[in-house]
C-alpha atoms as a PDB file:
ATOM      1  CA  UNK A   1       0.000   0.000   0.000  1.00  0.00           C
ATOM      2  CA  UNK A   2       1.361   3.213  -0.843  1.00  0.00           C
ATOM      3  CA  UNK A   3       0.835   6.323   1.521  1.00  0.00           C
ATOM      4  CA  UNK A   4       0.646  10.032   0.385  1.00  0.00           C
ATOM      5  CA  UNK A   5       1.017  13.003   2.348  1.00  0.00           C
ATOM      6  CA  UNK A   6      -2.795  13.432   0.749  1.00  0.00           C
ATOM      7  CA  UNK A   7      -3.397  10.459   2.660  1.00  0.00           C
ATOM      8  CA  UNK A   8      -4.192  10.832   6.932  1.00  0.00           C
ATOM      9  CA  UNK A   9      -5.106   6.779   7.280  1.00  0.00           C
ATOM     10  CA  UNK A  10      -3.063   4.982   9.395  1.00  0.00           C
ATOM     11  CA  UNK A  11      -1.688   1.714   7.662  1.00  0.00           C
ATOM     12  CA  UNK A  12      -4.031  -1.200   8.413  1.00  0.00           C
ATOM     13  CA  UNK A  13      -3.490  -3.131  11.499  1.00  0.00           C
ATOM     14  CA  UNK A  14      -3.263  -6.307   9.265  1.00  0.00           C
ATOM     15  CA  UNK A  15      -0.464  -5.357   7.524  1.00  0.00           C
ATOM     16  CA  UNK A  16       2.467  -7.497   8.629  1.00  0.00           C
ATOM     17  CA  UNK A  17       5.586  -6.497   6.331  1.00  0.00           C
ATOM     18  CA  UNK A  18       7.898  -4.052   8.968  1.00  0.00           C
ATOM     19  CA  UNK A  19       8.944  -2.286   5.941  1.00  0.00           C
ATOM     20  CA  UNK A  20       5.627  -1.311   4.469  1.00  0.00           C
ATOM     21  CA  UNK A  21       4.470  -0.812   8.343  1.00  0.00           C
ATOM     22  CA  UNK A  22       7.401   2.172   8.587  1.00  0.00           C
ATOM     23  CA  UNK A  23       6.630   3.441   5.655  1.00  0.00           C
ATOM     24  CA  UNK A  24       3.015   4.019   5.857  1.00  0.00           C
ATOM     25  CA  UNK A  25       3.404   5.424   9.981  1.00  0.00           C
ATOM     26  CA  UNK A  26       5.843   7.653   8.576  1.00  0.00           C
ATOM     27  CA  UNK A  27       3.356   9.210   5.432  1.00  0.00           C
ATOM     28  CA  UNK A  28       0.610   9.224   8.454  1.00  0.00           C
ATOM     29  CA  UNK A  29       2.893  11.539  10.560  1.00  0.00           C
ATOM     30  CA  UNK A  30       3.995  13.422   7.971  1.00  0.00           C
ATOM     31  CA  UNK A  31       0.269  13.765   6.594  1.00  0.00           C
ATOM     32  CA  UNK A  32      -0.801  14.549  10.654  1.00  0.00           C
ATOM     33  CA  UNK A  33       1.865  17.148  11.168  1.00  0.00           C
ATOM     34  CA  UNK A  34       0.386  18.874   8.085  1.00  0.00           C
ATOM     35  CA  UNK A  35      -3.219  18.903   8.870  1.00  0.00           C
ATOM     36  CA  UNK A  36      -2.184  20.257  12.369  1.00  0.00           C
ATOM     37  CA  UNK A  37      -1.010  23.448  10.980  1.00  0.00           C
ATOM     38  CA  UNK A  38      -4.055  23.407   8.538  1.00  0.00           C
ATOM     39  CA  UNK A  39      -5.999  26.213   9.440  1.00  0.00           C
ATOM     40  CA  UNK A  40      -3.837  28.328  11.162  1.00  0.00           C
ATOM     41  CA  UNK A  41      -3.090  32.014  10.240  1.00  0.00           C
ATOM     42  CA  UNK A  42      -0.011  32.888   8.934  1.00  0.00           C
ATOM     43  CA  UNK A  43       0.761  35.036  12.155  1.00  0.00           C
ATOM     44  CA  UNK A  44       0.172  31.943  14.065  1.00  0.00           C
ATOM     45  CA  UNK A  45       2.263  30.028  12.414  1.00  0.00           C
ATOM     46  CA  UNK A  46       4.944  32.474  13.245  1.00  0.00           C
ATOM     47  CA  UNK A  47       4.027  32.865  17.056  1.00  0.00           C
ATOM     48  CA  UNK A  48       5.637  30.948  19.372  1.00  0.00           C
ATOM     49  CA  UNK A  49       3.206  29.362  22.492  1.00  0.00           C
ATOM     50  CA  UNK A  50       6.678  28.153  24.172  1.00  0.00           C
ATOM     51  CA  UNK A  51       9.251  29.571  26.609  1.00  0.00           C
ATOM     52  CA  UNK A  52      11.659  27.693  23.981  1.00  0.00           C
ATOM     53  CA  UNK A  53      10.683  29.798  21.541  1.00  0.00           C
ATOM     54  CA  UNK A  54      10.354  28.144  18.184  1.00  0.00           C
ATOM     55  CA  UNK A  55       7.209  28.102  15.743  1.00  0.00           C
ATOM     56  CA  UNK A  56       5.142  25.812  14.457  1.00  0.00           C
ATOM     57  CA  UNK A  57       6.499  26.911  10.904  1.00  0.00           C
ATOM     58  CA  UNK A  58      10.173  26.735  12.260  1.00  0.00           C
ATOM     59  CA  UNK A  59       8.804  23.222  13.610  1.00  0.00           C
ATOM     60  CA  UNK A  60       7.756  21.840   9.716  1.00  0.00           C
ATOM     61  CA  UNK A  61      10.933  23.475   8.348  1.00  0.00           C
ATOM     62  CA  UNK A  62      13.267  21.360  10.778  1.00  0.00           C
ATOM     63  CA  UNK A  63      11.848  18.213  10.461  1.00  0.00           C
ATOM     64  CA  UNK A  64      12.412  19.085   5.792  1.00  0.00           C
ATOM     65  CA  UNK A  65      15.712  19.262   7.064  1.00  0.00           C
ATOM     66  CA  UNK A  66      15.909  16.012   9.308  1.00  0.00           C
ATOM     67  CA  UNK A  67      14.559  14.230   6.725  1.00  0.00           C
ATOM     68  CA  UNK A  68      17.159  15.094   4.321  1.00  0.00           C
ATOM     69  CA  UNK A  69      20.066  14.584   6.621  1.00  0.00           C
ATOM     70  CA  UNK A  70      18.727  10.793   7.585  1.00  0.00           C
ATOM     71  CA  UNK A  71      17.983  10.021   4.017  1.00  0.00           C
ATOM     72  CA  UNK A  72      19.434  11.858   1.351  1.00  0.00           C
ATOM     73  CA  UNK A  73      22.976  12.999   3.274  1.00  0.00           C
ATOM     74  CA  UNK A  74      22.292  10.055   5.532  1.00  0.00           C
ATOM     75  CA  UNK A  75      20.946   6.780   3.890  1.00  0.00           C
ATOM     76  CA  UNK A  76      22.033   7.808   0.308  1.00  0.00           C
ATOM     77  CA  UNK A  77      25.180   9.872   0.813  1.00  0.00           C
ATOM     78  CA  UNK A  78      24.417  12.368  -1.045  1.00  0.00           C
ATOM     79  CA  UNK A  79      26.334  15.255  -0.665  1.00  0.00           C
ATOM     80  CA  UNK A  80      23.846  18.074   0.414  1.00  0.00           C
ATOM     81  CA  UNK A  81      25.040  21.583   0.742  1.00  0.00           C
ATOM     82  CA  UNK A  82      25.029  22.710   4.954  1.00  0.00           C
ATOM     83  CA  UNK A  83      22.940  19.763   5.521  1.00  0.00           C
ATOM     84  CA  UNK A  84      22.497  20.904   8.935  1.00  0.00           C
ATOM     85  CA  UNK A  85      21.068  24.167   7.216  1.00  0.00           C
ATOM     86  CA  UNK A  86      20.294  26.897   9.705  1.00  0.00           C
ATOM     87  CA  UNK A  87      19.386  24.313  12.257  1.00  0.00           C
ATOM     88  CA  UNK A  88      22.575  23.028  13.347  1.00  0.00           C
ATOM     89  CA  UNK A  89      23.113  21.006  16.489  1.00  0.00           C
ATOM     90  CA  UNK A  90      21.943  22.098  19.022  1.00  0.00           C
ATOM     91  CA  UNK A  91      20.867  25.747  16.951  1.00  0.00           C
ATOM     92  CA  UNK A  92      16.944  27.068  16.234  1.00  0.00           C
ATOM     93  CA  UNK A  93      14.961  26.174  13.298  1.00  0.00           C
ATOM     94  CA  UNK A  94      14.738  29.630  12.039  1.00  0.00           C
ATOM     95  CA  UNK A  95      12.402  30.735   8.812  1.00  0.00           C
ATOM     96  CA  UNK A  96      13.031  33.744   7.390  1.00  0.00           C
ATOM     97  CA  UNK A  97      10.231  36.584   7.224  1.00  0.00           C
ATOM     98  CA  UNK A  98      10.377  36.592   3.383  1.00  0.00           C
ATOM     99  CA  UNK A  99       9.705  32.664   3.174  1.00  0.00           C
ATOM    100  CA  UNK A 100       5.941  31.889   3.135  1.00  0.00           C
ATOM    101  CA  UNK A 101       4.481  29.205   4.977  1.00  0.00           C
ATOM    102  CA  UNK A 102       3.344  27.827   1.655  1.00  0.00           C
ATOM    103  CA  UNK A 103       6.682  27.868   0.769  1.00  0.00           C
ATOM    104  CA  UNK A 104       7.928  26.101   3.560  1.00  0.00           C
ATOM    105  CA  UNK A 105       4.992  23.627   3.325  1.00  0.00           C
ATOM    106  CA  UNK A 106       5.945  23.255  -0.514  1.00  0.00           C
ATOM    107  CA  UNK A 107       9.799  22.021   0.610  1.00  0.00           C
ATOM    108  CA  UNK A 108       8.583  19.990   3.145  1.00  0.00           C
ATOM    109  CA  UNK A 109       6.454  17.760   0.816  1.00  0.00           C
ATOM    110  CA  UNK A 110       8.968  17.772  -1.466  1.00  0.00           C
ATOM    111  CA  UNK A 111      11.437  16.215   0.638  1.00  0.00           C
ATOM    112  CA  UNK A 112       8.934  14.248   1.756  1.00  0.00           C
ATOM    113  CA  UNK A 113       8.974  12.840  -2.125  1.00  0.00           C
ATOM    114  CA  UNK A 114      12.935  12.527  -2.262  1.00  0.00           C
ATOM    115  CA  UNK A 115      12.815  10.671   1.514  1.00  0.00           C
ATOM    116  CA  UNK A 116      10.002   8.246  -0.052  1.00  0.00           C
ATOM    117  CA  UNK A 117      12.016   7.300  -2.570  1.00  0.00           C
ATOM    118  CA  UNK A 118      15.574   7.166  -0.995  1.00  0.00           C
ATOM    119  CA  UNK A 119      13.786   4.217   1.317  1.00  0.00           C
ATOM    120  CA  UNK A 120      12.077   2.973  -1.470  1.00  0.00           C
ATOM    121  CA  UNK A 121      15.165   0.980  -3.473  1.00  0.00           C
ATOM    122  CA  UNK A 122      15.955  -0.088   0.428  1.00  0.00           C
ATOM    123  CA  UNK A 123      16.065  -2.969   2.581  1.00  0.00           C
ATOM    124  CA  UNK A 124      15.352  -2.911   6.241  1.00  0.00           C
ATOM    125  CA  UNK A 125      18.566  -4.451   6.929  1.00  0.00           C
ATOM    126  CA  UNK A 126      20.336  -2.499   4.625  1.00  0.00           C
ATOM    127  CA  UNK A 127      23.633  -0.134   5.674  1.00  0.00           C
ATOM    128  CA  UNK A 128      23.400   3.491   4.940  1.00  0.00           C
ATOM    129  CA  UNK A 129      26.517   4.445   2.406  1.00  0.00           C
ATOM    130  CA  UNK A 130      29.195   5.930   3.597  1.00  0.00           C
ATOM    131  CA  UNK A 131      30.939   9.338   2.665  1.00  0.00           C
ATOM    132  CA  UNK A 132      27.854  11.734   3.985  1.00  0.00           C
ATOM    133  CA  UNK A 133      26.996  11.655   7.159  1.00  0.00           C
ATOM    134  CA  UNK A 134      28.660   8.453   8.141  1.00  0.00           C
ATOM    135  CA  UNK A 135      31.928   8.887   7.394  1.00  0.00           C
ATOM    136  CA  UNK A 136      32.822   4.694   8.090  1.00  0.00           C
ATOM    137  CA  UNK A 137      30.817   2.112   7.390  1.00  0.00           C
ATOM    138  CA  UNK A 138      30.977   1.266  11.214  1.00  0.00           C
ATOM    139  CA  UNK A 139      28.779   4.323  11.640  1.00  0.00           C
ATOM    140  CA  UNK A 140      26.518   3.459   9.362  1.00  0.00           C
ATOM    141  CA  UNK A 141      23.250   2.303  11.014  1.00  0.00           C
ATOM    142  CA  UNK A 142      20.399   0.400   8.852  1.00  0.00           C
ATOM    143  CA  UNK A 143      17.417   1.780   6.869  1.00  0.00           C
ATOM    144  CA  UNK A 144      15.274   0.351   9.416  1.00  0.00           C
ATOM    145  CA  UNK A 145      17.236   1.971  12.200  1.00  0.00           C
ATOM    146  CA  UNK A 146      17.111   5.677  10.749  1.00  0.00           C
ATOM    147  CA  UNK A 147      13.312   5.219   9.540  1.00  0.00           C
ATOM    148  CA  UNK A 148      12.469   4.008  13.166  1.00  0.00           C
ATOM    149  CA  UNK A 149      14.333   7.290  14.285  1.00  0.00           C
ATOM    150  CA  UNK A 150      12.817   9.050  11.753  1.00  0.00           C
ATOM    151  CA  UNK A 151       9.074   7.694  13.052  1.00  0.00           C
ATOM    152  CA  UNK A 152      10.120   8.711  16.708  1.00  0.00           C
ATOM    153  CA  UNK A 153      10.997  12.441  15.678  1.00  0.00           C
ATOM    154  CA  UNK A 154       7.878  12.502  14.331  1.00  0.00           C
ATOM    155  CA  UNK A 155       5.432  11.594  17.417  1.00  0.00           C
ATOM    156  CA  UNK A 156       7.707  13.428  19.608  1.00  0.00           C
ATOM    157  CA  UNK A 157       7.154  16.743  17.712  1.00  0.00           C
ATOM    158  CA  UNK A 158       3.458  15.989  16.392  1.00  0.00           C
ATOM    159  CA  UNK A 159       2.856  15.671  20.142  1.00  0.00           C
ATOM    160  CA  UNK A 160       4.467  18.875  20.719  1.00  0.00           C
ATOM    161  CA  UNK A 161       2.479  20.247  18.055  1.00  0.00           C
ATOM    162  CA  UNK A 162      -0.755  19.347  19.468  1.00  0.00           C
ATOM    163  CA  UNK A 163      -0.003  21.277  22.617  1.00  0.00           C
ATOM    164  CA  UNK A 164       1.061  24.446  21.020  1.00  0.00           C
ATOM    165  CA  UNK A 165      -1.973  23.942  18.799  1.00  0.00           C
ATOM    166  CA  UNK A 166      -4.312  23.901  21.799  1.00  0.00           C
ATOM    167  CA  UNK A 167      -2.537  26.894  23.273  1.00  0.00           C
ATOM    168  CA  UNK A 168      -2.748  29.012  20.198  1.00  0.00           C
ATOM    169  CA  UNK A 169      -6.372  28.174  19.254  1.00  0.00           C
ATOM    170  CA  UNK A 170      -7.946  25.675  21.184  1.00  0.00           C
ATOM    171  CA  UNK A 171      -7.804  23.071  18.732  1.00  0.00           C
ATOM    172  CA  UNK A 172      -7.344  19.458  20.338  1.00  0.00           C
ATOM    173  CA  UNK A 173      -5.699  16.720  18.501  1.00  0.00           C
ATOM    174  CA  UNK A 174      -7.547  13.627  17.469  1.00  0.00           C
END
């Protein structure tokens, strides 16, 4: 079964292949994450409900980025220009006043696209190449590994998202 970010459905609880399992959670974060932020004003988006600071548009524009760095720079090897972007370790997730929220939506469901189909020529058990972000091949931890990580950055910061959600508008998650 293939997942789109058009798609909200959870995979079926029948389905029994781990593979197709982590890649259907994944779509139905990514596709959660975006209907959370459906709705919201542009000002909103841009308005911080946390002592930390960041904004639910800073929040989508991070996780583009952590996608590319597990998959493309990661899994793949590409070599991505300042794959840490403005976001480094440890650094804020900031968007710049002249990018829209529809353009920050439009990256993030394109990456979306490239991290579908890095995974997609992928086994489970498979290494991630070497010469991006893993620099040895003893660093190199499995496609299953990173799209497991990748599914656990997602709940963390789709729960988040519910809460700031809440706070900003009263809007509860489901």
């Amino acid at each position: 079964m293939t997942h789109t970010l058009d798609d909200r459905a959870e995979p079926s609880h029948l389905v029994a292949d781990p593979g197709e399992l982590l890649a259907g959670q994944l779509d139905y974060y990514r596709a959660t994450l975006l209907q959370k932020l459906d709705g919201m004003p542009e000002a909103e988006l841009r308005t911080s409900q946390l002592p930390s600071g960041w904004t639910p548009l800073e929040l989508l524009h991070h996780l583009r980025h952590v996608e590319r760095r597990w998959l493309c720079w990661g899994f793949l090897a590409e070599q991505v220009p300042d794959p840490w972007a403005d976001d480094g370790p440890g650094g804020r997730w900031y968007v710049p006043d002249d990018v829209t929220a529809g353009q920050v939506r439009a990256e993030f469901t394109d990456q979306c696209e490239q991290s579908r189909a890095a995974a997609a020529g992928g086994r489970l058990e498979d290494r991630a190449a070497v010469g991006g972000r893993f620099p040895t091949s003893g660093d190199a931890p499995t496609l299953g590994w990173i799209l497991l990580h990748l599914l656990q950055e997602y709940a963390r910061h789709v729960g988040q998202l519910d809460i700031v959600r809440e706070l900003a508008d009263g809007a509860v998650g489901e």
